[in-house]
C-alpha atoms as a PDB file:
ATOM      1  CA  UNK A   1     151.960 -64.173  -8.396  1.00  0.00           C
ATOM      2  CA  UNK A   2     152.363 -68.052  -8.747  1.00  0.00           C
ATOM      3  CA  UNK A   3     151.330 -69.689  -5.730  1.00  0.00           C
ATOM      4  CA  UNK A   4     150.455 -66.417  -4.253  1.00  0.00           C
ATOM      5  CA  UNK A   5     147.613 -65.368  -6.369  1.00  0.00           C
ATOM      6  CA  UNK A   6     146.398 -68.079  -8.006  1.00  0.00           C
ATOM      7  CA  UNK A   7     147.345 -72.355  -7.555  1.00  0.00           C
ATOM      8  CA  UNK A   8     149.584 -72.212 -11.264  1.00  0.00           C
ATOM      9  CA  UNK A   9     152.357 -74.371 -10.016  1.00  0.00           C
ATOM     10  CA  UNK A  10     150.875 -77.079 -11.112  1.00  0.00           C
ATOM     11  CA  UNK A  11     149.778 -75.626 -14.445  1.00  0.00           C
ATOM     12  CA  UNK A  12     153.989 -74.468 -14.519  1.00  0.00           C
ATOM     13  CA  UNK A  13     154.862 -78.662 -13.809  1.00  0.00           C
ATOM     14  CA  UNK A  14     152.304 -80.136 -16.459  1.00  0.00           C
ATOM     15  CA  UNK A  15     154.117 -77.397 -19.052  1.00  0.00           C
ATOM     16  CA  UNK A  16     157.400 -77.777 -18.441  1.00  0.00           C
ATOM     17  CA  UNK A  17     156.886 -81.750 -18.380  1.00  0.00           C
ATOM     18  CA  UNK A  18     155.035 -81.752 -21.244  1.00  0.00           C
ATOM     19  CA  UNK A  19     157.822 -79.272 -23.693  1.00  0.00           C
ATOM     20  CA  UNK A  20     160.743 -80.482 -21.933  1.00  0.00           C
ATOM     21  CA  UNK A  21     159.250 -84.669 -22.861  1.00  0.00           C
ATOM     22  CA  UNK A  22     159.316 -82.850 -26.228  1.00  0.00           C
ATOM     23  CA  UNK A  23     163.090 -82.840 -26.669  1.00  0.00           C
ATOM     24  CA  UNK A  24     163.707 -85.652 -24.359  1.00  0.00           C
ATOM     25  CA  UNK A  25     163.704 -84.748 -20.845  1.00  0.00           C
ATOM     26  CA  UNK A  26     161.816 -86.256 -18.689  1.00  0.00           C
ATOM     27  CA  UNK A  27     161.041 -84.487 -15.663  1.00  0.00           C
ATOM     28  CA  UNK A  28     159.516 -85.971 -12.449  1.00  0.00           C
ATOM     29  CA  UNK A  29     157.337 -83.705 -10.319  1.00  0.00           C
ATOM     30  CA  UNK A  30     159.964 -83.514  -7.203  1.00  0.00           C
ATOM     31  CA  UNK A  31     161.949 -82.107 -10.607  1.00  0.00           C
ATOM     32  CA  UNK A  32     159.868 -79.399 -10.908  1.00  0.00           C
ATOM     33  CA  UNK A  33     159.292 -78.160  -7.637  1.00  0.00           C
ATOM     34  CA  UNK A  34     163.156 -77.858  -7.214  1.00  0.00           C
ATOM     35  CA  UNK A  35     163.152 -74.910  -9.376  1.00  0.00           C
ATOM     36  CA  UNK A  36     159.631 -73.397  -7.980  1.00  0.00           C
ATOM     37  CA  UNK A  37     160.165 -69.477  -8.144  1.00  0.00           C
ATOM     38  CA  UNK A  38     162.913 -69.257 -10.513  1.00  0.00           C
ATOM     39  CA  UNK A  39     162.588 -67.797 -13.917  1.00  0.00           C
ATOM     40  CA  UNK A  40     161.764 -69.926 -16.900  1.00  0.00           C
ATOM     41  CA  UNK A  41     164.650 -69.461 -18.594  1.00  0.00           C
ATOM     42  CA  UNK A  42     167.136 -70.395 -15.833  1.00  0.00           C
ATOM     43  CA  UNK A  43     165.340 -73.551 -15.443  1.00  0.00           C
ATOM     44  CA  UNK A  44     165.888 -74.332 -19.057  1.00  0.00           C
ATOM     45  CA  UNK A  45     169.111 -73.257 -19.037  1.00  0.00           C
ATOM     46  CA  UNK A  46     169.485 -75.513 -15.764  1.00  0.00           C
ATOM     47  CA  UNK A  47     167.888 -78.568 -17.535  1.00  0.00           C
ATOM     48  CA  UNK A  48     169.636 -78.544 -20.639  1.00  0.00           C
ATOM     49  CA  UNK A  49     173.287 -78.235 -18.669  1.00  0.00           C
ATOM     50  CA  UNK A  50     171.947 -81.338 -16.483  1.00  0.00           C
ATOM     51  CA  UNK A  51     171.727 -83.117 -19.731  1.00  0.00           C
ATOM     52  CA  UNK A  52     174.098 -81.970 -22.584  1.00  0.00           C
ATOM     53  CA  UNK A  53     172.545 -82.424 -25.608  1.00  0.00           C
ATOM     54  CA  UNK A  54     171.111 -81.015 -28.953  1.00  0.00           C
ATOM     55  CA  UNK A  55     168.255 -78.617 -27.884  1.00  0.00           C
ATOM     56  CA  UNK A  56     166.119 -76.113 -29.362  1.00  0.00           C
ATOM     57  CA  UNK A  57     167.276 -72.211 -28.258  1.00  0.00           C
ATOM     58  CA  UNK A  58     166.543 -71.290 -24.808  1.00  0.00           C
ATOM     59  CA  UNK A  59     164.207 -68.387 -25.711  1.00  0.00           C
ATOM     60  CA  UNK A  60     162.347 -70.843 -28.270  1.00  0.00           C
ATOM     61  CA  UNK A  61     161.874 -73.472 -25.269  1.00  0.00           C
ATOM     62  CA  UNK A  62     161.034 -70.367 -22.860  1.00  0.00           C
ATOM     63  CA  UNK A  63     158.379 -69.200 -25.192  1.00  0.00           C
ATOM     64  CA  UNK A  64     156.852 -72.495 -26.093  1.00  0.00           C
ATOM     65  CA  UNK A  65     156.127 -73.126 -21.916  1.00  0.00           C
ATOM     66  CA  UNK A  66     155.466 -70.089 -21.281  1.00  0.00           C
ATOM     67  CA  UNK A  67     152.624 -70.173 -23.350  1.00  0.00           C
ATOM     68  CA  UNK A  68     151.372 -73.152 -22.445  1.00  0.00           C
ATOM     69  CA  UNK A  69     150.994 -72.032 -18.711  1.00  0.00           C
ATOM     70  CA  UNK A  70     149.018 -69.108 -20.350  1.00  0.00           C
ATOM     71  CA  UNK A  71     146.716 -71.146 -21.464  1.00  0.00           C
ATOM     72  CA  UNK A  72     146.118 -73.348 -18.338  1.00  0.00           C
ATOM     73  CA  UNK A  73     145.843 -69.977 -16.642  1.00  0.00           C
ATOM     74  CA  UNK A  74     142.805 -68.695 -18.574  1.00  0.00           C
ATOM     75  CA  UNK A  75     141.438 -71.710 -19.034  1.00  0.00           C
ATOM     76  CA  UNK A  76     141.407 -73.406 -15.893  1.00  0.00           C
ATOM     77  CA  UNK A  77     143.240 -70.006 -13.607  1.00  0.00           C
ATOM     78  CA  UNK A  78     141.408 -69.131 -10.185  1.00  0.00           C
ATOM     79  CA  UNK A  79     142.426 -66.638  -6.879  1.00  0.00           C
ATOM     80  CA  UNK A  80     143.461 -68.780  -4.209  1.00  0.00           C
ATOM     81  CA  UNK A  81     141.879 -68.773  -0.975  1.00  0.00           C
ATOM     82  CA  UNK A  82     142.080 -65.279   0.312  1.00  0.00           C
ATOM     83  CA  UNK A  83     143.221 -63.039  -2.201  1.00  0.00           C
ATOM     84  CA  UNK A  84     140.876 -60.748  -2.642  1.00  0.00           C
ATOM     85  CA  UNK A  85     140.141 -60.832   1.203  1.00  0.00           C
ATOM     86  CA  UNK A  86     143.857 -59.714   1.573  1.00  0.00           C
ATOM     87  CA  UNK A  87     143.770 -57.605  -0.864  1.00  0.00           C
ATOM     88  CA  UNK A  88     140.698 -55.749   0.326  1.00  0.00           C
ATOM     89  CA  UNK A  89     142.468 -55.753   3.732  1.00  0.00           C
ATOM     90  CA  UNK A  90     145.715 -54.050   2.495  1.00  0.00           C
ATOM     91  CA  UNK A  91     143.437 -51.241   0.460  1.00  0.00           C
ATOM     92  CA  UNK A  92     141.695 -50.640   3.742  1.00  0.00           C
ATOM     93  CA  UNK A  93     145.349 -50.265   5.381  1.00  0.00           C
ATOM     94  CA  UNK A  94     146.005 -47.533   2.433  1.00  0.00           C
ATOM     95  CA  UNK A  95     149.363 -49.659   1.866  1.00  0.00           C
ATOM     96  CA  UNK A  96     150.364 -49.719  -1.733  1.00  0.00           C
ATOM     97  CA  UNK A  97     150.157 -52.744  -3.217  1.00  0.00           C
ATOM     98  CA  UNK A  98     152.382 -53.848  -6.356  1.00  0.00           C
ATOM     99  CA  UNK A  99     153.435 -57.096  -8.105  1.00  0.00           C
ATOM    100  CA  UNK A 100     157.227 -58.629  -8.289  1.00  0.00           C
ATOM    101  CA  UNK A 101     157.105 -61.850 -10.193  1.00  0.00           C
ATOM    102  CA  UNK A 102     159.382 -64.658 -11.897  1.00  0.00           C
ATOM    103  CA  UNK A 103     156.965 -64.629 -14.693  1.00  0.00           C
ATOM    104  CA  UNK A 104     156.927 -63.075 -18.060  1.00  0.00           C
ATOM    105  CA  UNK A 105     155.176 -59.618 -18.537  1.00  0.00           C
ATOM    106  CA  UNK A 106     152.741 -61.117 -21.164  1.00  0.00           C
ATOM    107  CA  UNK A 107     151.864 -64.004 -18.398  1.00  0.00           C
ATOM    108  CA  UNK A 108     151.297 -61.672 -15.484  1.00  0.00           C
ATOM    109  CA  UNK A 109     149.215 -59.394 -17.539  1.00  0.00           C
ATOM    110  CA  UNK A 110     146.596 -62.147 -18.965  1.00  0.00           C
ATOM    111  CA  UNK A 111     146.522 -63.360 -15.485  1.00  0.00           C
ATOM    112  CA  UNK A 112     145.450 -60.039 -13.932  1.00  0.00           C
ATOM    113  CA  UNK A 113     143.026 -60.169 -16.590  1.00  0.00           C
ATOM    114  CA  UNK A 114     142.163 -64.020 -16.035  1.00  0.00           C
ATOM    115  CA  UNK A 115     141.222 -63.360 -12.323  1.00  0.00           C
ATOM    116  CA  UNK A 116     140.399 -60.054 -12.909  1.00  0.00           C
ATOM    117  CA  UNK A 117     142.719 -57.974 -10.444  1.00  0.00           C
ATOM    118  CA  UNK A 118     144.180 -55.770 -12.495  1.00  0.00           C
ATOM    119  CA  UNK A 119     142.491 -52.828 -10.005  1.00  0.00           C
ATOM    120  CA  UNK A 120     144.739 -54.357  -7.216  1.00  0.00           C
ATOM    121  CA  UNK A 121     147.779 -53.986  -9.074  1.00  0.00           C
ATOM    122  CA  UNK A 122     148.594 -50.671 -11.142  1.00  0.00           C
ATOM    123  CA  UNK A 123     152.086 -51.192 -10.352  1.00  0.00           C
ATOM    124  CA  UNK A 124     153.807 -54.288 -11.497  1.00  0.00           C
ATOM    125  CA  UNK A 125     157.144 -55.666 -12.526  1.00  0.00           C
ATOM    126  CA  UNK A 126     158.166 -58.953 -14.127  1.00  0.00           C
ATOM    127  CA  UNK A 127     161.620 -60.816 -13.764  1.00  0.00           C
ATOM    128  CA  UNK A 128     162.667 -61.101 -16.727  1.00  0.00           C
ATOM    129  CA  UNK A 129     163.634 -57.330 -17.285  1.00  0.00           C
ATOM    130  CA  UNK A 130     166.330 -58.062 -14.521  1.00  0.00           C
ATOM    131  CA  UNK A 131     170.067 -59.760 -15.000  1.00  0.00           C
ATOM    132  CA  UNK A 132     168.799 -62.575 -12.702  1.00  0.00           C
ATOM    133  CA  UNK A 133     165.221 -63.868 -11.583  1.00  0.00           C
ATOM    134  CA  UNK A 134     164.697 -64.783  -8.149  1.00  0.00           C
ATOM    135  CA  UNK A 135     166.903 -65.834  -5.367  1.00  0.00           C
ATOM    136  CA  UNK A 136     168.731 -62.673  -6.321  1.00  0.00           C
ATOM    137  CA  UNK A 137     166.840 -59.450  -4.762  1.00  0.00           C
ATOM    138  CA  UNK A 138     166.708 -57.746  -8.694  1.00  0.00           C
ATOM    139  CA  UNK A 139     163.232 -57.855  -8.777  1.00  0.00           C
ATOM    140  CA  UNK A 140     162.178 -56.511  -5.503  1.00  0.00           C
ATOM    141  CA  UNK A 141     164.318 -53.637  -5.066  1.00  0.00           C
ATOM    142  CA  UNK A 142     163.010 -52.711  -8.958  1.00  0.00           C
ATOM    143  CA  UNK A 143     159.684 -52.898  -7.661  1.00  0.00           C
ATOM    144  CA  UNK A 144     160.611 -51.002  -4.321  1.00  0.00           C
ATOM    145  CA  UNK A 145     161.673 -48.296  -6.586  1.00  0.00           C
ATOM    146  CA  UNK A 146     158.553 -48.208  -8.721  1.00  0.00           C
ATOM    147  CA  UNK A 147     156.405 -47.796  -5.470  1.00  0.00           C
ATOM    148  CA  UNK A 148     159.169 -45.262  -4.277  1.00  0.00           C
ATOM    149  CA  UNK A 149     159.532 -47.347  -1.219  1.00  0.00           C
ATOM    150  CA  UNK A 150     162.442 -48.113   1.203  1.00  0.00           C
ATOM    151  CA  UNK A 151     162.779 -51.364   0.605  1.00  0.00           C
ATOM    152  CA  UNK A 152     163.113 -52.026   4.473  1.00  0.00           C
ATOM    153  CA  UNK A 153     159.463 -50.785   5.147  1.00  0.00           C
ATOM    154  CA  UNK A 154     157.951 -53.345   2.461  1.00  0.00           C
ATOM    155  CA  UNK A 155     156.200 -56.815   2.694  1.00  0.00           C
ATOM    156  CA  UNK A 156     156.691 -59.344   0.361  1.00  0.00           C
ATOM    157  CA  UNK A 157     154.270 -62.088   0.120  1.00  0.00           C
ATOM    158  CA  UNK A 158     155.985 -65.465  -1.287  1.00  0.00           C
ATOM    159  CA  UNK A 159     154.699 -69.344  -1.520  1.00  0.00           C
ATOM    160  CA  UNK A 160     158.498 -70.256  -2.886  1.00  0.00           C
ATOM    161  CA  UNK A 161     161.447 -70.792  -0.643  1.00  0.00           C
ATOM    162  CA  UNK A 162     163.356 -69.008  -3.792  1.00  0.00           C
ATOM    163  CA  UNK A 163     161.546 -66.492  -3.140  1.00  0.00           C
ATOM    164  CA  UNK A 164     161.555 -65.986   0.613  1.00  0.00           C
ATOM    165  CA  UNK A 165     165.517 -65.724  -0.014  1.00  0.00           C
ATOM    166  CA  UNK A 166     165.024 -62.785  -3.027  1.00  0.00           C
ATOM    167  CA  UNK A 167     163.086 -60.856  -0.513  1.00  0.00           C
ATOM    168  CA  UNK A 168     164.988 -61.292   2.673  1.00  0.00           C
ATOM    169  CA  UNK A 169     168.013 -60.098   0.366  1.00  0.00           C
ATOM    170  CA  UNK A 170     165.898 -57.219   0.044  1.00  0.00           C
ATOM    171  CA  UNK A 171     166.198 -56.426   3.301  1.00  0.00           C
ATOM    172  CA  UNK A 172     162.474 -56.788   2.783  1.00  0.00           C
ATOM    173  CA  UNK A 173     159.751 -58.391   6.130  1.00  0.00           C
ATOM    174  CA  UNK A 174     158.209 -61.404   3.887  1.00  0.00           C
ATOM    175  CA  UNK A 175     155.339 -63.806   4.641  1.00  0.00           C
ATOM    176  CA  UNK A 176     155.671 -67.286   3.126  1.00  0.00           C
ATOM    177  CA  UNK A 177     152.290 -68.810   2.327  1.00  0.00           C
ATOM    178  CA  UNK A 178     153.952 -72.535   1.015  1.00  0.00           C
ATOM    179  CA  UNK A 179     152.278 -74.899  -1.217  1.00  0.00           C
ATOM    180  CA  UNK A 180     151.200 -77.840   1.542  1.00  0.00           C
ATOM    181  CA  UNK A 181     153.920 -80.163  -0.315  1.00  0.00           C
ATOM    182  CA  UNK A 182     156.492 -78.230   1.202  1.00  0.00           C
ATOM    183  CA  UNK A 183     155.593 -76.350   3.844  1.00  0.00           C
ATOM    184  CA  UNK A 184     157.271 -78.131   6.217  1.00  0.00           C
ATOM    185  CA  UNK A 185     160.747 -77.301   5.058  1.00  0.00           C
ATOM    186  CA  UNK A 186     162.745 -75.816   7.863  1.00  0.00           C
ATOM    187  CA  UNK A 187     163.932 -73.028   5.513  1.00  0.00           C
ATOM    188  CA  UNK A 188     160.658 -71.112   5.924  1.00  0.00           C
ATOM    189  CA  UNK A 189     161.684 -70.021   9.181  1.00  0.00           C
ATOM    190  CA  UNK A 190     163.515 -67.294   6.886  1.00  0.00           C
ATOM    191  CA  UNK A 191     160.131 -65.381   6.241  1.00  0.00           C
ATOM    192  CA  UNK A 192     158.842 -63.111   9.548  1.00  0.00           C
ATOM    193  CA  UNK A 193     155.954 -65.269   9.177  1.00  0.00           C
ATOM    194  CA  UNK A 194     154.009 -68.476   7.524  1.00  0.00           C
ATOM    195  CA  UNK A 195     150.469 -69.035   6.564  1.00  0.00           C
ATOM    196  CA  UNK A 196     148.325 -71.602   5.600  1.00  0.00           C
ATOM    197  CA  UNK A 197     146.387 -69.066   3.432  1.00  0.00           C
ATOM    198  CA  UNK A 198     145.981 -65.578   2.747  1.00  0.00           C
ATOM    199  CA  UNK A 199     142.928 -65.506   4.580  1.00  0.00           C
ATOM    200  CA  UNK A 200     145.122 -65.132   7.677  1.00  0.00           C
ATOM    201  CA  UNK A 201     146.699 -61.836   6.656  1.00  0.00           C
ATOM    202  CA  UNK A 202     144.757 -59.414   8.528  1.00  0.00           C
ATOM    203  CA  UNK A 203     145.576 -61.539  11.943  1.00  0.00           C
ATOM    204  CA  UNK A 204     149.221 -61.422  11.826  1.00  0.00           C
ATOM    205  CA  UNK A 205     149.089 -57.905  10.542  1.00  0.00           C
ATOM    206  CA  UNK A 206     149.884 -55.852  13.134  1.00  0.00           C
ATOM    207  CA  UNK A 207     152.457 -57.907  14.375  1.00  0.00           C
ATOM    208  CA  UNK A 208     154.526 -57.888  11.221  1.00  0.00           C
ATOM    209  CA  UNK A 209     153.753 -53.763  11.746  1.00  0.00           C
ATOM    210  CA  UNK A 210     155.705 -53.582  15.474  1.00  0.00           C
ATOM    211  CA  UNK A 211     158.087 -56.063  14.024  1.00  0.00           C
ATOM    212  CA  UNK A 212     159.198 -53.411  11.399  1.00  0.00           C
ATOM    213  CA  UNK A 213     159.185 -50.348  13.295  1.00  0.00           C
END
């Protein structure tokens, strides 16, 4: 959902620097795109080991961000370039579509509802119902299994390198549409594909078919 659907990474940096500033971390904005993909509350629990100290609970700091990226979502929340494009395309493929995200299940619902594609996506699953967010695979082979899917025979459509991994460990074909700030990262050549946008779905389409047959 986060760099996929709609450009929140940046709403995710200005929240986390703004509550973490709030107990005295400072976080630059190479900081923050370290931990791009991974649940919210392994990145607190991340910071707060970095710098031992006397911190409000995890869920308290997970909760406060959290709902400041809500309200950057519905406030200032848009579909990237392509979505519904791609997601038109994948409807006219009759491939079912479903959502495996990092993000809380109260986030990814008001941002269905923000940019209004909660038709695309009856089918959803968030992160933090699993023992571990994203590298590990947890969320896609949950999501696999809500679709009743083979994991092998699904795409999964990431902007995070985090992510890439969680879905190759799926066993799962992934494209990797990267934020611009690190697409160049020789990791990507983990996904079976890379995009500048999702406007260039339908073209690699059928290639990513023969690949998985």
């Amino acid at each position: 959902m986060d760099g996929v659907l709609l450009d929140s990474e940046p709403f995710w940096r200005q929240a986390e620097r703004e509550i973490f500033a709030s107990v005295g971390i400072m976080l630059t904005e190479e900081d923050c795109a370290e931990t791009m993909g991974i649940r919210i509350d392994e990145v607190v629990a991340y910071r707060f080991s970095q710098r031992p100290g006397s911190y409000p609970p995890i869920e308290e700091m997970n909760e406060r961000i959290v709902s400041r990226v809500t309200q950057l979502v519905q406030q200032y929340g848009k579909p990237l370039p392509g979505v519904f494009k791609a997601l038109d395309f994948l409807q006219s493929q009759k491939v079912p579509i479903a959502l495996a995200s990092s993000s809380s299940s109260a986030l990814i619902s008001a941002t269905l509802s923000a940019l209004k594609l909660e038709p695309y996506f009856p089918v959803w699953h968030s992160a933090e119902n699993e023992p571990y967010g994203k590298p590990n695979p947890a969320v896609y082979l949950s999501i696999a299994a809500k679709l009743g899917s083979d994991p092998c025979q699904c795409l999964a459509i990431e902007d995070s390198l985090n992510g890439v991994i969680a879905a190759k460990a799926a066993r799962m074909a992934c494209v990797a549409v990267p934020e611009s700030c690190v697409a160049s990262l020789p990791q990507f050549c983990l996904a079976d594909a890379k995009l500048n946008s999702l406007e260039e779905l339908p073209n690699v389409w059928e290639s990513l078919n023969a690949s998985q047959k």
